[in-house]
Protein backbone atom coordinates (compact mmCIF):
# COMPACT_ATOMS: atom_id res chain seq x y z
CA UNK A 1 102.61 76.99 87.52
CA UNK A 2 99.95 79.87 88.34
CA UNK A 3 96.89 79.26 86.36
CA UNK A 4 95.16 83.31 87.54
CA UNK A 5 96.02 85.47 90.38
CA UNK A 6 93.60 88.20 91.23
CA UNK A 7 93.36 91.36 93.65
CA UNK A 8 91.27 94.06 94.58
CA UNK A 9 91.12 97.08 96.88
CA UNK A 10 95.12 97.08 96.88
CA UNK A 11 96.83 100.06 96.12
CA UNK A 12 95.65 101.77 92.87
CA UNK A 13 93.70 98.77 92.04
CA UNK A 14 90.16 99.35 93.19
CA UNK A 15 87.57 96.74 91.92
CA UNK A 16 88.99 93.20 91.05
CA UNK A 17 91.96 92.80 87.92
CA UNK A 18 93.28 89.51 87.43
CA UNK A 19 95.65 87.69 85.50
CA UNK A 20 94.44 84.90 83.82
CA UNK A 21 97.14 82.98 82.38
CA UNK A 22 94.63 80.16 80.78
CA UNK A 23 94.85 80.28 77.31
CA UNK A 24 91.85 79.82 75.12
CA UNK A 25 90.82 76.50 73.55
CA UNK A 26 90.78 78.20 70.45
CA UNK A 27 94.49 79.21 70.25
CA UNK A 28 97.41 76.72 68.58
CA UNK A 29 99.18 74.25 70.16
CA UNK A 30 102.41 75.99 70.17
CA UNK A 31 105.51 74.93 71.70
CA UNK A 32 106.19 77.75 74.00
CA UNK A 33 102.33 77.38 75.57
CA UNK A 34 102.65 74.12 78.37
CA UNK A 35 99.43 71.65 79.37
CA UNK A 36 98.41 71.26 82.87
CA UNK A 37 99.24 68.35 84.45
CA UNK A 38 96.52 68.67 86.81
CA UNK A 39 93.56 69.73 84.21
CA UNK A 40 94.90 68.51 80.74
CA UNK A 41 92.73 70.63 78.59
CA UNK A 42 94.52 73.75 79.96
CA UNK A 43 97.10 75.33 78.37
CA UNK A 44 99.54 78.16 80.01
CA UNK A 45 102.16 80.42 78.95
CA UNK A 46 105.46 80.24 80.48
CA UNK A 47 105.79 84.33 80.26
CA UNK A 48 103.56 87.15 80.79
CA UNK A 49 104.66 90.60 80.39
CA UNK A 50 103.30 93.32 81.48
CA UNK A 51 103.16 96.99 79.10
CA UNK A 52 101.10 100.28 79.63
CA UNK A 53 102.07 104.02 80.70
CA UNK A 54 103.84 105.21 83.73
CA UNK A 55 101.72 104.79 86.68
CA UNK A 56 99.40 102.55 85.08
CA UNK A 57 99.84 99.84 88.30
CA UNK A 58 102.07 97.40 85.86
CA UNK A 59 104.49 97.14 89.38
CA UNK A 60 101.18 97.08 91.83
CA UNK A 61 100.78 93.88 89.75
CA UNK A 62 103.42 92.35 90.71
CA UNK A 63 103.87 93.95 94.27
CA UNK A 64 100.33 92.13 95.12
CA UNK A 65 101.24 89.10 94.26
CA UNK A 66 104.85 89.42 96.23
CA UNK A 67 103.24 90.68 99.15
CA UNK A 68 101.02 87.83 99.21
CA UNK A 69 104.65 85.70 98.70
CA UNK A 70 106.24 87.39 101.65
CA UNK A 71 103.55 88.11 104.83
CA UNK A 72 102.02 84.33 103.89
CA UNK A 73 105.25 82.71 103.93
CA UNK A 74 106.85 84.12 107.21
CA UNK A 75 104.99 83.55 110.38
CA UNK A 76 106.56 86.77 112.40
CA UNK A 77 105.84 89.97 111.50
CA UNK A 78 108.30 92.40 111.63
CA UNK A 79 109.61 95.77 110.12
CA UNK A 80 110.90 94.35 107.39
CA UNK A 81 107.59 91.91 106.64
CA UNK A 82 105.09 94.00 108.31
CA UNK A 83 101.34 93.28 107.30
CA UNK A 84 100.18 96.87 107.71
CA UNK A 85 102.83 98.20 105.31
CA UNK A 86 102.22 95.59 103.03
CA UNK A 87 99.00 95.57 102.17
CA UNK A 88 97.43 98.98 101.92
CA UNK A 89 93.58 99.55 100.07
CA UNK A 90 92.92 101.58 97.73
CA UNK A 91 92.52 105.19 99.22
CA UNK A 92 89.11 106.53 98.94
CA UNK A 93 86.30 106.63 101.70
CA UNK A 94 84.92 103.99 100.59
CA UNK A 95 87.62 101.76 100.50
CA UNK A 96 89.85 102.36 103.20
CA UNK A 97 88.32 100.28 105.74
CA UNK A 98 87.55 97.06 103.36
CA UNK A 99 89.61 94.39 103.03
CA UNK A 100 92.15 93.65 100.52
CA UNK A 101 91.24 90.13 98.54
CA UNK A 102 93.58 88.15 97.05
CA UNK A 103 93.59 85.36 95.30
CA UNK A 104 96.23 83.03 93.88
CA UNK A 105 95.31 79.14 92.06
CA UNK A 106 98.75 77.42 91.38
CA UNK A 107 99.25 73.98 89.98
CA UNK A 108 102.10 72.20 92.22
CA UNK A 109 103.18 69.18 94.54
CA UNK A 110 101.94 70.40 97.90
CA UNK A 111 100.20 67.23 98.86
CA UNK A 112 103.47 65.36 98.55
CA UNK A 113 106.65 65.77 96.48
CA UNK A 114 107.02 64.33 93.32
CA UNK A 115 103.57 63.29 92.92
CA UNK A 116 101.24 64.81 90.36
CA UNK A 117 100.61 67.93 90.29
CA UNK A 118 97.58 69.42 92.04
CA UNK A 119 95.90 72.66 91.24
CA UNK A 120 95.36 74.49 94.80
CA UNK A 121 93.31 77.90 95.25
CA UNK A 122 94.67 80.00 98.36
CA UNK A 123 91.84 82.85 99.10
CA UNK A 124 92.98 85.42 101.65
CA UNK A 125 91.66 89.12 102.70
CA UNK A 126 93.36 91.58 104.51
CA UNK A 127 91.85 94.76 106.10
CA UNK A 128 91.86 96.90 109.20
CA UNK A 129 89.08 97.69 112.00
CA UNK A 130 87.50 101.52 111.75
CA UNK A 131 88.41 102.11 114.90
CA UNK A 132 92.49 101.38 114.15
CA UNK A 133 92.75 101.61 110.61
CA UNK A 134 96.92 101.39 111.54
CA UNK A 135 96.70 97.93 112.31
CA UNK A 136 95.83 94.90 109.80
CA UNK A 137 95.17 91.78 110.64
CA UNK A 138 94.31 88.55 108.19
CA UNK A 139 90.58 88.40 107.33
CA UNK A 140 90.02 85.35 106.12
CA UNK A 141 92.49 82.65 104.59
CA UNK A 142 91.38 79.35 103.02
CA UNK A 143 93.32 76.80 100.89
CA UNK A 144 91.77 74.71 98.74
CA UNK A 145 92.59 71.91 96.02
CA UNK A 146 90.51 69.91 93.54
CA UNK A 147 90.94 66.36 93.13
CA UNK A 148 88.96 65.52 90.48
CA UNK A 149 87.61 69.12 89.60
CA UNK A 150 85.88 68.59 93.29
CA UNK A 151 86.79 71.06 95.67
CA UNK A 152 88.11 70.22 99.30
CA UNK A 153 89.57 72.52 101.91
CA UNK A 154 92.53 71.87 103.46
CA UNK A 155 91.58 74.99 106.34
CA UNK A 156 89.44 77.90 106.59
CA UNK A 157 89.77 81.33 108.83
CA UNK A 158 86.80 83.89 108.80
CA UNK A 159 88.55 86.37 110.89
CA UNK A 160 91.04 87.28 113.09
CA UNK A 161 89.15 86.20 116.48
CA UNK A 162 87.43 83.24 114.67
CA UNK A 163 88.11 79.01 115.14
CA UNK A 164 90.16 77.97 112.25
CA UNK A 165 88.54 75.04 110.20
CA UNK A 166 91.26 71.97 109.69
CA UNK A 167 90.55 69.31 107.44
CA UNK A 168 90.88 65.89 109.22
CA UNK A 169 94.19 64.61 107.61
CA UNK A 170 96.11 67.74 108.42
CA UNK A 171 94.60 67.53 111.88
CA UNK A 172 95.92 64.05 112.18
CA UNK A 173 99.08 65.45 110.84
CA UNK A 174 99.20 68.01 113.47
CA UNK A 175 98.23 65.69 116.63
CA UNK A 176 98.84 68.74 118.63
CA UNK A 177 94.54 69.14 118.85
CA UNK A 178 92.93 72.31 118.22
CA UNK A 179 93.99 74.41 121.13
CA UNK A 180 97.41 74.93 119.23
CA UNK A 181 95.03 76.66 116.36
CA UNK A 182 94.14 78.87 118.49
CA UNK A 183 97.49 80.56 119.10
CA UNK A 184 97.56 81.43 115.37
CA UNK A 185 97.70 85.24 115.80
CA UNK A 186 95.62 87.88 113.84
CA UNK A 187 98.57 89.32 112.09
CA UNK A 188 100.16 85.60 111.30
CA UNK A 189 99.34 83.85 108.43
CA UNK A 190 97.79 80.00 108.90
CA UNK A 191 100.13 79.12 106.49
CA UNK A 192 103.32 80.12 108.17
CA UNK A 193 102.18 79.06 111.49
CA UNK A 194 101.19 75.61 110.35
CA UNK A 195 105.14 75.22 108.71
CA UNK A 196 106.43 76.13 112.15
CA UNK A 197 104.24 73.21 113.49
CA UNK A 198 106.03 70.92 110.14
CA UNK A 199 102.89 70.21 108.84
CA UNK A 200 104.36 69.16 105.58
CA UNK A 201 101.72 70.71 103.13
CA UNK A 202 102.08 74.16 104.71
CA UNK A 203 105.54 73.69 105.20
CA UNK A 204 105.81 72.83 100.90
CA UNK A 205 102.88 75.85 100.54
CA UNK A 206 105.46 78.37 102.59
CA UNK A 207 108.95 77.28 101.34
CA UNK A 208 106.98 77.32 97.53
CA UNK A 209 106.18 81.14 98.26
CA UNK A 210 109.79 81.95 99.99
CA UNK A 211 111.83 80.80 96.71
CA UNK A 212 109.05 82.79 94.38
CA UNK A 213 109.72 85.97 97.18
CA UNK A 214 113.68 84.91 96.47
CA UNK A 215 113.17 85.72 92.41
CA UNK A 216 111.59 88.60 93.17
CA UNK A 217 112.77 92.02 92.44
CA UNK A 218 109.55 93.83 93.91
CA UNK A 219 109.69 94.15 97.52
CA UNK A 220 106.90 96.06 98.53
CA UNK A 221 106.90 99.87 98.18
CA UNK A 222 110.05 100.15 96.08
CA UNK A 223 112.23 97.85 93.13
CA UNK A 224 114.93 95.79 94.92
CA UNK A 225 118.39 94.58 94.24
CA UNK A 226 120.25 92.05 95.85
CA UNK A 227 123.26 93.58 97.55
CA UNK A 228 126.34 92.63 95.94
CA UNK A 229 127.63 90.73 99.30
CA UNK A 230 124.67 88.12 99.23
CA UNK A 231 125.11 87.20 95.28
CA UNK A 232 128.68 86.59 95.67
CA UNK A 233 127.96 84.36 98.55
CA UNK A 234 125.46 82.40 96.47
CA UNK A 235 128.58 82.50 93.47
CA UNK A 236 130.88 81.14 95.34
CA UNK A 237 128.85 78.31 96.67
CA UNK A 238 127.05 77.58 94.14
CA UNK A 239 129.73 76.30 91.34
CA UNK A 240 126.87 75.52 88.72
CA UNK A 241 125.20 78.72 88.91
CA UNK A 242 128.86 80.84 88.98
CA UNK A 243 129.60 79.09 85.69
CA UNK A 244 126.08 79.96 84.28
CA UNK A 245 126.66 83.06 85.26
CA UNK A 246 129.91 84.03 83.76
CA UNK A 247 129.03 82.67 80.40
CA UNK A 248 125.60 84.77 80.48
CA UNK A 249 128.10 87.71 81.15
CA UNK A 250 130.81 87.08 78.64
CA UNK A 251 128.32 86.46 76.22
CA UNK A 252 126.18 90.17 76.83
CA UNK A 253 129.22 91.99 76.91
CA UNK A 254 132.62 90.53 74.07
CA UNK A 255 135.11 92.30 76.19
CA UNK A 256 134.68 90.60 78.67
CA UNK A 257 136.70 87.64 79.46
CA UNK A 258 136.37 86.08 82.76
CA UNK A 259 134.72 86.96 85.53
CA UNK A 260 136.03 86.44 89.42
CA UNK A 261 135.00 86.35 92.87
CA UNK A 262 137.13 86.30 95.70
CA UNK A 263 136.97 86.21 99.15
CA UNK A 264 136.35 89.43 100.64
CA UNK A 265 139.04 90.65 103.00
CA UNK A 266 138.13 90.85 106.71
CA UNK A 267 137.49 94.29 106.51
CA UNK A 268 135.13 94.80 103.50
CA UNK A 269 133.23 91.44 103.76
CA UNK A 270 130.17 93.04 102.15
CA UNK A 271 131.60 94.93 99.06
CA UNK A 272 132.26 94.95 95.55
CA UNK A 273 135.34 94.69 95.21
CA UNK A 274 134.82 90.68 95.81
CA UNK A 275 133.74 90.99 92.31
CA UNK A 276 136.47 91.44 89.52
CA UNK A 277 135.94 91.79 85.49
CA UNK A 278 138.85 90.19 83.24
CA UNK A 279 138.74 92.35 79.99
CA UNK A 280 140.81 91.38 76.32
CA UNK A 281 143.48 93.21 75.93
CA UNK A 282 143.38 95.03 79.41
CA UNK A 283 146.61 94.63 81.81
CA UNK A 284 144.29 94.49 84.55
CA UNK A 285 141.16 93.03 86.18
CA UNK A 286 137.82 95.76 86.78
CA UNK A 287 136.15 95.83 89.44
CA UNK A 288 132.16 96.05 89.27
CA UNK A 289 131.46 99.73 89.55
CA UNK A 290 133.58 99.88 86.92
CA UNK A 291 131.46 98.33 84.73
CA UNK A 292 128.55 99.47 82.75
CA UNK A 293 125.14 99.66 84.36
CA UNK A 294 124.05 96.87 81.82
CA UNK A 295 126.50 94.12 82.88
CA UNK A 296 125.96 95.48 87.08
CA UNK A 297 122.21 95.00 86.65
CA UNK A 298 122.50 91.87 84.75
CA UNK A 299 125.30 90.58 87.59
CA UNK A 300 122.41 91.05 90.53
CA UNK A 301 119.64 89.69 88.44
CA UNK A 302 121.13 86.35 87.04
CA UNK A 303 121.43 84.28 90.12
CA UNK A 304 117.36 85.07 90.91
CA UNK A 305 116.86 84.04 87.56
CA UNK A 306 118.62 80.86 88.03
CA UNK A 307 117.24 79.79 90.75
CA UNK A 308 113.51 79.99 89.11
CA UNK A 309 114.51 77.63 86.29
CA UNK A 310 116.51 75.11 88.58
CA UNK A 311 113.84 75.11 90.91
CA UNK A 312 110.60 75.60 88.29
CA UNK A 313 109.39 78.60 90.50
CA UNK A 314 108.32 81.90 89.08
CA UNK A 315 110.56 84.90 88.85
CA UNK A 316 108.58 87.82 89.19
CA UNK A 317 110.90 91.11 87.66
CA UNK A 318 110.01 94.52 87.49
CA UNK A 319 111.60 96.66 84.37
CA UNK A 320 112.84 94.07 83.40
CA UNK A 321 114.18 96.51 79.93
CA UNK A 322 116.00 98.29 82.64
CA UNK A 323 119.75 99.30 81.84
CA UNK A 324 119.31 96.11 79.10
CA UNK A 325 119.67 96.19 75.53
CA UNK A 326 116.26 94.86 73.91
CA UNK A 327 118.09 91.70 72.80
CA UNK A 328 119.43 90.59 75.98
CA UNK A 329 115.98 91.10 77.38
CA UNK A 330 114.63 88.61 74.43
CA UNK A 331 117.31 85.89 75.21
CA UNK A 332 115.99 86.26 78.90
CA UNK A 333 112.67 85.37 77.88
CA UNK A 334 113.89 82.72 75.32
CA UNK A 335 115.27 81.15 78.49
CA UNK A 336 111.75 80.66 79.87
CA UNK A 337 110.13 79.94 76.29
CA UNK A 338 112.73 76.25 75.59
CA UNK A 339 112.41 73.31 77.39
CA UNK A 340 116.19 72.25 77.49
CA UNK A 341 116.75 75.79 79.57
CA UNK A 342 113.42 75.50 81.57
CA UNK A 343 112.64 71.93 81.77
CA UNK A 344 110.85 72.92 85.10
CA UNK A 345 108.38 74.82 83.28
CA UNK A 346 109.27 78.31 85.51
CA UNK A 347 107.50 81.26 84.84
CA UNK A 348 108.71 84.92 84.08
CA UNK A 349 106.45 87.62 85.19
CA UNK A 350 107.78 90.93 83.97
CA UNK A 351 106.83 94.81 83.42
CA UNK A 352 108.56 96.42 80.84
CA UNK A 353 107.96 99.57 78.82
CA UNK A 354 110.17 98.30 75.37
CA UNK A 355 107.71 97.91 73.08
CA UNK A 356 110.01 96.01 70.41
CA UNK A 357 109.89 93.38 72.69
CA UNK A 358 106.14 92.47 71.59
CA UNK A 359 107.08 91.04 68.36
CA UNK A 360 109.00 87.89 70.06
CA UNK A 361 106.04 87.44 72.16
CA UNK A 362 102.25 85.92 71.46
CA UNK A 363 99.12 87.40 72.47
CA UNK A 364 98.67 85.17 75.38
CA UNK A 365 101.54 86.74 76.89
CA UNK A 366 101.02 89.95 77.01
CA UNK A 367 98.91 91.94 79.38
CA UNK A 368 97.61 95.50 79.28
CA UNK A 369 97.63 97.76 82.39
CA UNK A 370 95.69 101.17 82.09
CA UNK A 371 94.30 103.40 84.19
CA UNK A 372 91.18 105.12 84.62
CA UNK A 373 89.96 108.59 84.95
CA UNK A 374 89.37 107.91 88.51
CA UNK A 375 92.75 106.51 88.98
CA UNK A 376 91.94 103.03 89.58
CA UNK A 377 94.02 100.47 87.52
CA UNK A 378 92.22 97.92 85.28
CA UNK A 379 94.26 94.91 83.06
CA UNK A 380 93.06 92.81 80.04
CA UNK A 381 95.15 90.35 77.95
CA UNK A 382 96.43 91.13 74.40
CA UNK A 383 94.09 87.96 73.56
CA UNK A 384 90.71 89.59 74.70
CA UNK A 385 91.06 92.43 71.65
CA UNK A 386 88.60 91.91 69.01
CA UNK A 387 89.76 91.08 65.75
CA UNK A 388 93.22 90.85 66.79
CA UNK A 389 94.88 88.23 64.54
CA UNK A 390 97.67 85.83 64.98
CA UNK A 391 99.31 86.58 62.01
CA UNK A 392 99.49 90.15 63.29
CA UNK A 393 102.56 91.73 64.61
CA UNK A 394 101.98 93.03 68.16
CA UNK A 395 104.55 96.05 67.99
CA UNK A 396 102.72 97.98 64.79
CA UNK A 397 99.24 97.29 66.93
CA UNK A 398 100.29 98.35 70.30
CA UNK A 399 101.91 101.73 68.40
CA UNK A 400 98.46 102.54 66.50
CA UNK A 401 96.37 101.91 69.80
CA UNK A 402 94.79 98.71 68.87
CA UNK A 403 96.13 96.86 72.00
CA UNK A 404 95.40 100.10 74.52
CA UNK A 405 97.73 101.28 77.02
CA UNK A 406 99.35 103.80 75.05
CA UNK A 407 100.71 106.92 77.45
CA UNK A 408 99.65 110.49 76.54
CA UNK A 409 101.76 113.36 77.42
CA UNK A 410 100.43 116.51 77.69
């Protein structure tokens, strides 16, 4: 589970926002809110949404922490993961040529499966040289865990052209020596370059980041959807999931009465007419453009959803309100709140601008993005506003400006 993920310098975020997910010592024990294994006396929600005007940064949010997903996780770069178009600073002259920081502390099994829980603090910074700002290379990149509350390294890069510091056990792991470090290229992530060498902590660290890259519908510079070819391939081998699926379906939309996928014919292998809608009382079977843009959207997102609570990874969605009714949206995040339907303990990360959505939510879940006059995004939690009490419903407060983040047009 992510305990805080910051960033700076990174888009329209200029000085450091952060999410931190820790909930207070002072709040109630309540169901939806799940302990740390790793550090007992903290407490974390299972969803966090994000609310505030158009353009506020509520996607930049969630692009930073994707970005970080994707260019740490693959060891190539390429023009579909490429570093430079990935990460770019906040554009002013006094930014332009610093680095982007990230930073992401996550409590998981890295050390070795099935064990207990560590929590792990990955610290990486991205910028470009003055004389090429085109190019960007990685910084510095550390990872770091806390047995004990004690910190120890696992390895450390201050730069591009500098020696990368490797604790002794992953060194032994390696048994390559440290000439092999040295091939790590400026524009590769240690991570990704340590899985390719199976060392099994990076290789758990990258894979971890690929599935929460997987849930994702942020990729970069614009909102994502699967194409309709690649979720019918995970349908149809995936019985579990297709059957999950269909009921989730039937059950948004009553006319609906079975859902199919067949095998595409030789000639359309990619399209949707794979995908076929059984109606009640209909003579024939729809196929998906036919349907509404509700039941299309919510055909593309289930499977990403599915795999975060089977695997107990994030899923990280942007508008998520888009194209769904307000209850659908609810039962989504119900998913994530029970333990029989998230026994993993998966977390939703979402931006949405319905605001009736607040009153099935708590204060620790629910974040604030504004900008300000200078157009630099800031964030604080629902939970930081003074005299804000539990008893309270959020919609009525977020309405009358109590919460912040309300748009102005005009």
């Amino acid at each position: 589970m992510i305990h805080r993920f910051s960033v700076s310098n990174y888009h329209s975020i200029r000085e450091e926002v952060a999410l931190d997910l820790r909930i207070p010592a002072t709040a109630p024990d309540l169901p939806r809110f799940q302990r740390s294994v790793a550090k007992p006396e903290v407490r974390l929600p299972t969803v966090a949404v994000l609310m505030g005007p158009n353009g506020s940064g509520k996607t930049t949010l969630l692009r930073a922490l994707t970005a970080v997903a994707r260019v740490v996780s693959f060891p190539l770069q390429s023009e579909e993961v490429s570093l430079t178009k990935a990460v770019m600073p906040f554009v002013s002259g006094q930014t332009l040529d610093k680095p982007s920081r990230f930073r992401l502390e996550v409590e998981a099994d890295w050390l070795a499966p099935n064990e207990a829980p560590q929590v792990f603090r990955y610290d990486l910074a991205v910028g470009r040289q003055t004389s090429d700002l085109r190019n960007a290379l990685f910084r510095y990149e550390s990872l770091t865990y806390f047995p004990r509350g004690r910190a120890r390294r696992i390895f450390e890069r201050r730069g591009p052209d500098e020696p990368i510091r490797i604790s002794k056990a992953i060194s032994n792991e390696l048994g390559l020596g440290s000439k092999n470090l040295r091939a790590i290229r400026g524009e590769s992530s240690v991570i990704a370059s340590l899985a390719l060498l199976n060392v099994p902590v990076a290789t758990r660290v990258a894979e971890w980041l690929m599935e929460v890259a997987a849930t994702s519908n942020v990729f970069f510079t614009e909102t994502w959807i699967p194409p309709t070819g690649h979720v019918t391939n995970l349908l149809r081998k995936n019985a579990a999931l297709m059957a999950w699926a269909r009921k989730q379906l039937q059950s948004s939309d009553l006319g609906i009465s079975g859902v199919d996928v067949r095998d595409p014919t030789s000639a359309d292998k990619e399209h949707w007419q794979a995908v076929w809608f059984e109606h009640h009382d209909l003579g024939t079977a729809l196929p998906l453009p036919m349907e509404s843009s509700g039941t299309k959207r919510l055909f593309h997102l289930l499977p990403q959803l599915h795999i975060a609570l089977e695997k107990g990874v994030p899923a990280i969605v942007d508008e998520i309100d888009g194209d769904l009714h307000v209850d659908i949206v609810s039962e989504i995040v119900d998913w994530f709140h029970s333990d029989e339907a998230n026994p993993k303990r998966a977390q939703l990360f979402v931006t949405s601008h319905n605001v009736g959505l607040l009153d099935d939510l708590e204060k620790e879940e629910v974040f604030i993005v504004e900008k300000t006059r200078d157009g630099a995004t800031r964030v604080h939690g629902a939970q930081d506003v003074r005299g804000l009490r539990r008893d309270a419903r959020l919609y009525p407060k977020y309405r009358a400006g109590v919460l912040g983040g309300i748009p102005k047009v005009g």
